[in-house]
PDB file of N, CA and C in Angstrom:
ATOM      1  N   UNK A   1      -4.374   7.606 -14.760  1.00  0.00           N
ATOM      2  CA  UNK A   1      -3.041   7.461 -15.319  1.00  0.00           C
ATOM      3  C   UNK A   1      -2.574   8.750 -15.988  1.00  0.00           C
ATOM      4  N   UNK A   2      -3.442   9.737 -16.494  1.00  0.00           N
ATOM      5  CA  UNK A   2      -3.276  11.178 -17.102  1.00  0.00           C
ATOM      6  C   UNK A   2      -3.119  12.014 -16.096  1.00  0.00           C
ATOM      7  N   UNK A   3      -2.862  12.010 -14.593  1.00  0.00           N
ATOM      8  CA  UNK A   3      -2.922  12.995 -13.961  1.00  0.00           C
ATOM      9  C   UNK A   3      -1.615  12.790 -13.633  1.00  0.00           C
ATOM     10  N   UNK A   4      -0.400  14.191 -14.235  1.00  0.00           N
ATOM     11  CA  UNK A   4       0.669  14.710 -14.121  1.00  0.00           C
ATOM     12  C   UNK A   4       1.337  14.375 -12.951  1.00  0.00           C
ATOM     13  N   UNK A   5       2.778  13.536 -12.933  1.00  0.00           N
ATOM     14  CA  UNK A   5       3.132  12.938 -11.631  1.00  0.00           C
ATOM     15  C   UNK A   5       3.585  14.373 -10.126  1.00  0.00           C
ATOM     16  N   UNK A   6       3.913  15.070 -10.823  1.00  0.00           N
ATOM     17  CA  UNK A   6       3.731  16.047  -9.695  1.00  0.00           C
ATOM     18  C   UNK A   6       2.598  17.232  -9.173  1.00  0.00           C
ATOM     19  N   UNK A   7       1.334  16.746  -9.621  1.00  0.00           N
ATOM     20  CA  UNK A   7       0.313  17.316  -8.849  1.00  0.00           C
ATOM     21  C   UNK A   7      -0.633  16.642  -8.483  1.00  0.00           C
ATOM     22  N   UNK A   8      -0.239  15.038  -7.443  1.00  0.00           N
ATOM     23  CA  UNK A   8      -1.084  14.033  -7.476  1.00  0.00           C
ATOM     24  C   UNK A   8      -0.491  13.846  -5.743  1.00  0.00           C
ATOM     25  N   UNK A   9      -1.504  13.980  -4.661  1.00  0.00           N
ATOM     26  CA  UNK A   9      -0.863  13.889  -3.151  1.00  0.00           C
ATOM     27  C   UNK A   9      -2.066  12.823  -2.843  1.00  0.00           C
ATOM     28  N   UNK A  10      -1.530  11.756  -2.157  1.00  0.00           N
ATOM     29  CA  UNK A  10      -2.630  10.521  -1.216  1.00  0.00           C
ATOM     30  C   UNK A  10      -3.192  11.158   0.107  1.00  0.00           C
ATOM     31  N   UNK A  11      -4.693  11.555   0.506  1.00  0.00           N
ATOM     32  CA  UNK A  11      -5.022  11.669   1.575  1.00  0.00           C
ATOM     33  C   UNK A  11      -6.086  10.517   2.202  1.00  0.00           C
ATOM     34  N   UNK A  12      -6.056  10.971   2.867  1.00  0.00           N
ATOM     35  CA  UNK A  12      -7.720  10.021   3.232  1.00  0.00           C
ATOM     36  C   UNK A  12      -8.860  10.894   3.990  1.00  0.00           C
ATOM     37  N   UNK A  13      -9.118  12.136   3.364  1.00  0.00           N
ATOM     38  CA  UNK A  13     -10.135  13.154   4.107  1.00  0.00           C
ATOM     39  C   UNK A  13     -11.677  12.521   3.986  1.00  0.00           C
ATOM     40  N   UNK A  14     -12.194  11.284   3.624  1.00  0.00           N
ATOM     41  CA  UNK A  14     -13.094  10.962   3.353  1.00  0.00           C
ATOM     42  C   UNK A  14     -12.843   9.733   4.186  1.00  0.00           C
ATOM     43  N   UNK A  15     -13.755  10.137   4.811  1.00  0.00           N
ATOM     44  CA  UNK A  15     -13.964   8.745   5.979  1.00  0.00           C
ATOM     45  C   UNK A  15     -14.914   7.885   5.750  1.00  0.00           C
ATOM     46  N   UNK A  16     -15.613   7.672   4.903  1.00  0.00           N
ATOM     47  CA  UNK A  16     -16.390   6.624   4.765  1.00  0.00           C
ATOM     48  C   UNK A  16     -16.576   6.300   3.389  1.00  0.00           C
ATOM     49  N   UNK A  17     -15.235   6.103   2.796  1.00  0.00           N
ATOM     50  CA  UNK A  17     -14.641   5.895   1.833  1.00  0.00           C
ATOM     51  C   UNK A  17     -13.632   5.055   1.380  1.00  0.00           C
ATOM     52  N   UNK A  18     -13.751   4.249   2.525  1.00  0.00           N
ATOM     53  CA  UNK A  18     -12.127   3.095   2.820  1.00  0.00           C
ATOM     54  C   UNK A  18     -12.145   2.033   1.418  1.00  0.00           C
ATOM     55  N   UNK A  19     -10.843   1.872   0.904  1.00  0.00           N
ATOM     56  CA  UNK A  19     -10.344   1.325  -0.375  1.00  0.00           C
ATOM     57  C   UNK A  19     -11.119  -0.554  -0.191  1.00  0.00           C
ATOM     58  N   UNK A  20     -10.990  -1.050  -1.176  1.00  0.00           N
ATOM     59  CA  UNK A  20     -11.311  -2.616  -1.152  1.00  0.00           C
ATOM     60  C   UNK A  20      -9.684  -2.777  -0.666  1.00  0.00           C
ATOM     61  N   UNK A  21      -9.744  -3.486  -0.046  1.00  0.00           N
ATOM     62  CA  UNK A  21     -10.590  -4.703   0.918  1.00  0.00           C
ATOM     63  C   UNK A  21     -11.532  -4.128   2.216  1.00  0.00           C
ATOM     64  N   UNK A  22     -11.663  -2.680   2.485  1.00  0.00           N
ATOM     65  CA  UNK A  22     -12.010  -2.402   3.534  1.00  0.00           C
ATOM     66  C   UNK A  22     -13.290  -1.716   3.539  1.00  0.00           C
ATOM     67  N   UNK A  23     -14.108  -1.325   2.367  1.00  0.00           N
ATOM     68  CA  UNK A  23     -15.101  -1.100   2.371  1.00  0.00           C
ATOM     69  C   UNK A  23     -16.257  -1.554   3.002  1.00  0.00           C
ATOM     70  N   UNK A  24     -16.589   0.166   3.977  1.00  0.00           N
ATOM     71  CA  UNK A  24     -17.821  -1.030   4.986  1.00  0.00           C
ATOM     72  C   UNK A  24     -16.972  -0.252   5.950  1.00  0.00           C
ATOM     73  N   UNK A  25     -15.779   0.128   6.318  1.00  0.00           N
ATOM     74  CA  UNK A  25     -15.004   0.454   7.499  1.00  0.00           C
ATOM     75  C   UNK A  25     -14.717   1.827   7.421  1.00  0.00           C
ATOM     76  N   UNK A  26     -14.731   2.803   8.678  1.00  0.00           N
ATOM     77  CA  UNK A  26     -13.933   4.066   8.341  1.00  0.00           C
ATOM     78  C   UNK A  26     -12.576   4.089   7.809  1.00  0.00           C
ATOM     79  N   UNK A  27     -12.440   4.927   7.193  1.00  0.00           N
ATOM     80  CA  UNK A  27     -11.518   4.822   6.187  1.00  0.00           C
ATOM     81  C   UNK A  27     -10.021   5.408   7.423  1.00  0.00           C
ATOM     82  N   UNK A  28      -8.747   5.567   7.218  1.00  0.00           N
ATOM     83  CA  UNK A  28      -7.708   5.979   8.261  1.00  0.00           C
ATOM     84  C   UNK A  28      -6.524   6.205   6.896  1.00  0.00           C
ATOM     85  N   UNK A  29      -5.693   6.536   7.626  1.00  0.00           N
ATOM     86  CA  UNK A  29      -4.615   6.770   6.967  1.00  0.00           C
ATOM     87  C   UNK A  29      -3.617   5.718   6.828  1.00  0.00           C
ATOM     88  N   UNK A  30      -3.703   4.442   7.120  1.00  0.00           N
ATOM     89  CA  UNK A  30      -3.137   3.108   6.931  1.00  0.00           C
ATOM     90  C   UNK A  30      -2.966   2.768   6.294  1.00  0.00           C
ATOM     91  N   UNK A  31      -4.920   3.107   5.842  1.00  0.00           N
ATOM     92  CA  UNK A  31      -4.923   2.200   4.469  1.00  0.00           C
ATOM     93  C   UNK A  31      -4.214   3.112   2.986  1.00  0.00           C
ATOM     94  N   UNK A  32      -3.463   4.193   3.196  1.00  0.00           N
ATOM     95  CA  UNK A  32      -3.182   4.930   1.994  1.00  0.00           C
ATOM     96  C   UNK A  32      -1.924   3.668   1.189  1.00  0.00           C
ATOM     97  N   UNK A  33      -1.742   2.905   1.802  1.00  0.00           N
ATOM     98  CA  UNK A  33      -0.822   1.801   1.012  1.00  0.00           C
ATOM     99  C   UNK A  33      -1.717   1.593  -0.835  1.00  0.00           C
ATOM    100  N   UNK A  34      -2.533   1.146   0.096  1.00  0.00           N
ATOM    101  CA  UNK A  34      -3.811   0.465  -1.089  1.00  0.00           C
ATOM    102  C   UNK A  34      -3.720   1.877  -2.310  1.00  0.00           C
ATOM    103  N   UNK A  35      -3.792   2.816  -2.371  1.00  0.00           N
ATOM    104  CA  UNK A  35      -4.190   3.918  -3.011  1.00  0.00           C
ATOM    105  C   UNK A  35      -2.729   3.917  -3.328  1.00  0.00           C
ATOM    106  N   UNK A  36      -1.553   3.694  -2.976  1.00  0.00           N
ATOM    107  CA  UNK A  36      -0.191   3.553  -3.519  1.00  0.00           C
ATOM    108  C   UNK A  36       0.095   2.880  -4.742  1.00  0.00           C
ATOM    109  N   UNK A  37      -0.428   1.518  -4.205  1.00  0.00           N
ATOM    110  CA  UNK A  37      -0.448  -0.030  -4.893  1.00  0.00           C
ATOM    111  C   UNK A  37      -1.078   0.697  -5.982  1.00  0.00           C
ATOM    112  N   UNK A  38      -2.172   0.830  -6.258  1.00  0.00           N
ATOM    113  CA  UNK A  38      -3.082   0.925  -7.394  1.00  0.00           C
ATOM    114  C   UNK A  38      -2.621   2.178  -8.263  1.00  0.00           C
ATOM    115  N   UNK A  39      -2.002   3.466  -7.326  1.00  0.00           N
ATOM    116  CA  UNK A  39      -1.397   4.022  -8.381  1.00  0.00           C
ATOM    117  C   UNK A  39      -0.199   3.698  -9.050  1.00  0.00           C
ATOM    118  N   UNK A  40       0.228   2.740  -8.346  1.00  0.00           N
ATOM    119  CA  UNK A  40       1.703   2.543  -9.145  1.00  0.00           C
ATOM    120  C   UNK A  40       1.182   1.366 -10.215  1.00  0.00           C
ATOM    121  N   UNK A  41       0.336   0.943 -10.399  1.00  0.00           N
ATOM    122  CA  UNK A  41      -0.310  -0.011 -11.404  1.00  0.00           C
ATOM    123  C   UNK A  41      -0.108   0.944 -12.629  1.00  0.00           C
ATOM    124  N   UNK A  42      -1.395   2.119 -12.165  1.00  0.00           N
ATOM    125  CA  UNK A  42      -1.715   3.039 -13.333  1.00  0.00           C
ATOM    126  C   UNK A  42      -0.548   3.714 -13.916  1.00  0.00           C
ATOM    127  N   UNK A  43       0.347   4.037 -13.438  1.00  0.00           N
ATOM    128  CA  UNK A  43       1.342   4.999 -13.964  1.00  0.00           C
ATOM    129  C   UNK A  43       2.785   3.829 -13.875  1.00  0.00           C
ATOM    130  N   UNK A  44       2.727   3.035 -14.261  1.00  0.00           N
ATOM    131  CA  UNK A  44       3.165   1.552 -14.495  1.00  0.00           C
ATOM    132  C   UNK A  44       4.874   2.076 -14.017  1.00  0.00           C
ATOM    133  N   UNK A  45       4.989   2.206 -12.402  1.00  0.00           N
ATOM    134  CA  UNK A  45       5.701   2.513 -11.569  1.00  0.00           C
ATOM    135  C   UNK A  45       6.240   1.640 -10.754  1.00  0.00           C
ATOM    136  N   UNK A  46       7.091   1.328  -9.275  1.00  0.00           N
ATOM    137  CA  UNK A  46       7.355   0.774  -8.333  1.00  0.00           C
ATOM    138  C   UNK A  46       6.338   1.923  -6.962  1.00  0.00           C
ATOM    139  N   UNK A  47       6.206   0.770  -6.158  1.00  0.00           N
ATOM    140  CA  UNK A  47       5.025   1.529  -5.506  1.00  0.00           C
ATOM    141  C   UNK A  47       6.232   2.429  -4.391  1.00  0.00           C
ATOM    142  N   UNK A  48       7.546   2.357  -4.352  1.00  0.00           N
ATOM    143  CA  UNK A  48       8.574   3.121  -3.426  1.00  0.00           C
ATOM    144  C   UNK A  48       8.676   4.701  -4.540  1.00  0.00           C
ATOM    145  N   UNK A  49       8.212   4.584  -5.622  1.00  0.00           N
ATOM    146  CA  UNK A  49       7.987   5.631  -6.370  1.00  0.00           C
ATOM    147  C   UNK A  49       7.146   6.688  -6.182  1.00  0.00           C
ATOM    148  N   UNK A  50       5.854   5.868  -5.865  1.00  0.00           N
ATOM    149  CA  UNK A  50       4.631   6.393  -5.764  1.00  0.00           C
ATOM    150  C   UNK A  50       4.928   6.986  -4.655  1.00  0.00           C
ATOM    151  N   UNK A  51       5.406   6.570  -3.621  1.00  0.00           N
ATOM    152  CA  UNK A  51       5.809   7.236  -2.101  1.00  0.00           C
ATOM    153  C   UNK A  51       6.932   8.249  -2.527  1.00  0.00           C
ATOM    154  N   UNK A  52       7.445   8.496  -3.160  1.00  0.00           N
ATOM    155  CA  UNK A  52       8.421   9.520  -3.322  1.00  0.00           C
ATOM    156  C   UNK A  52       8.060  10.606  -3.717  1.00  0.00           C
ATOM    157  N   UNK A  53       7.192  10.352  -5.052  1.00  0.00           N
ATOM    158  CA  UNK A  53       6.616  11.100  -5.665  1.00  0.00           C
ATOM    159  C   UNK A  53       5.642  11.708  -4.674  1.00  0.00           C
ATOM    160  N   UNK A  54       4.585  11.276  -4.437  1.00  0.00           N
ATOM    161  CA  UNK A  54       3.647  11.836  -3.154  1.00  0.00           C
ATOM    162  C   UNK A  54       4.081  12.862  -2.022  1.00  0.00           C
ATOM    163  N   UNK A  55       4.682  12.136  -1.508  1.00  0.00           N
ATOM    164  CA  UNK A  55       5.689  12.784  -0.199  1.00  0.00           C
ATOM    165  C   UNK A  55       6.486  13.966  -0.943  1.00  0.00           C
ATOM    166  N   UNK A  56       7.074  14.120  -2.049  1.00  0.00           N
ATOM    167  CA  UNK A  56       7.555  15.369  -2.813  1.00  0.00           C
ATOM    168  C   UNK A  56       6.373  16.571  -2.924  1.00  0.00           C
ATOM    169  N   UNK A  57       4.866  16.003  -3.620  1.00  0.00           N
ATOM    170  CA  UNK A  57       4.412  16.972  -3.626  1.00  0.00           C
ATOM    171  C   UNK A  57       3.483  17.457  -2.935  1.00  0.00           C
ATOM    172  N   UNK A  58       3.631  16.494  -1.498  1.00  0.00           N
ATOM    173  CA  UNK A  58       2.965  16.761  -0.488  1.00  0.00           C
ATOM    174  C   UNK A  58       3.708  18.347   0.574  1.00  0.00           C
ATOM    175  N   UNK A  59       5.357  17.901   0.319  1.00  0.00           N
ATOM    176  CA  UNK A  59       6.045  18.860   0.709  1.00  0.00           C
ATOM    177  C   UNK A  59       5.736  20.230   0.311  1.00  0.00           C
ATOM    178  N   UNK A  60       5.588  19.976  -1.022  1.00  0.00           N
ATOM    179  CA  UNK A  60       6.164  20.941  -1.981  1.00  0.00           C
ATOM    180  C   UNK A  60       4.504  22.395  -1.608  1.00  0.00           C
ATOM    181  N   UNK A  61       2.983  21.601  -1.729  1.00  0.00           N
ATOM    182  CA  UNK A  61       1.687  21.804  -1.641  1.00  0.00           C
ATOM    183  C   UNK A  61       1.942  22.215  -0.005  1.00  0.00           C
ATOM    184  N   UNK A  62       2.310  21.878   1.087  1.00  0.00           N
ATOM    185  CA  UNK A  62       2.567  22.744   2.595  1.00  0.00           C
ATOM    186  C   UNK A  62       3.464  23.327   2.954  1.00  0.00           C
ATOM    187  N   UNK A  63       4.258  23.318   1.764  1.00  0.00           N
ATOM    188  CA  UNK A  63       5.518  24.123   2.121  1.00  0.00           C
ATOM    189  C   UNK A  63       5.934  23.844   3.274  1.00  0.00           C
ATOM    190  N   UNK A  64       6.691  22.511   3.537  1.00  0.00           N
ATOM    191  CA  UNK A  64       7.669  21.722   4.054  1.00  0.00           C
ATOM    192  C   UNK A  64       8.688  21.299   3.579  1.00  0.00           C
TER     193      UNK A  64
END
């Protein structure tokens, strides 16, 4: 919940790392919902936030 909303990007480079409910499974980029959900818990957000926010400093980190 302390990590600054614009230097926080969702990947899934860890493949055998898949979120609950899916633990046990290679992990994909599907499941980055789950890692949405739970951050928008922590930073007591809407999870269309969390996607905004992300996708901003995902841009911002590849210069897109």
């Amino acid at each position: 919940a302390s990590i600054p909303h614009d230097r926080l990007v969702l990947e899934t480079d860890c493949p055998y790392m898949a979120p609950e409910p899916f633990r046990g499974k290679r992990n994909h980029p599907g499941y980055l919902y789950r890692m949405a959900e739970r951050l928008a818990e922590l930073w007591e957000i809407s999870v269309e936030d969390v996607h905004r926010i992300t996708t901003e400093n995902g841009k911002r980190l590849y210069h897109i």
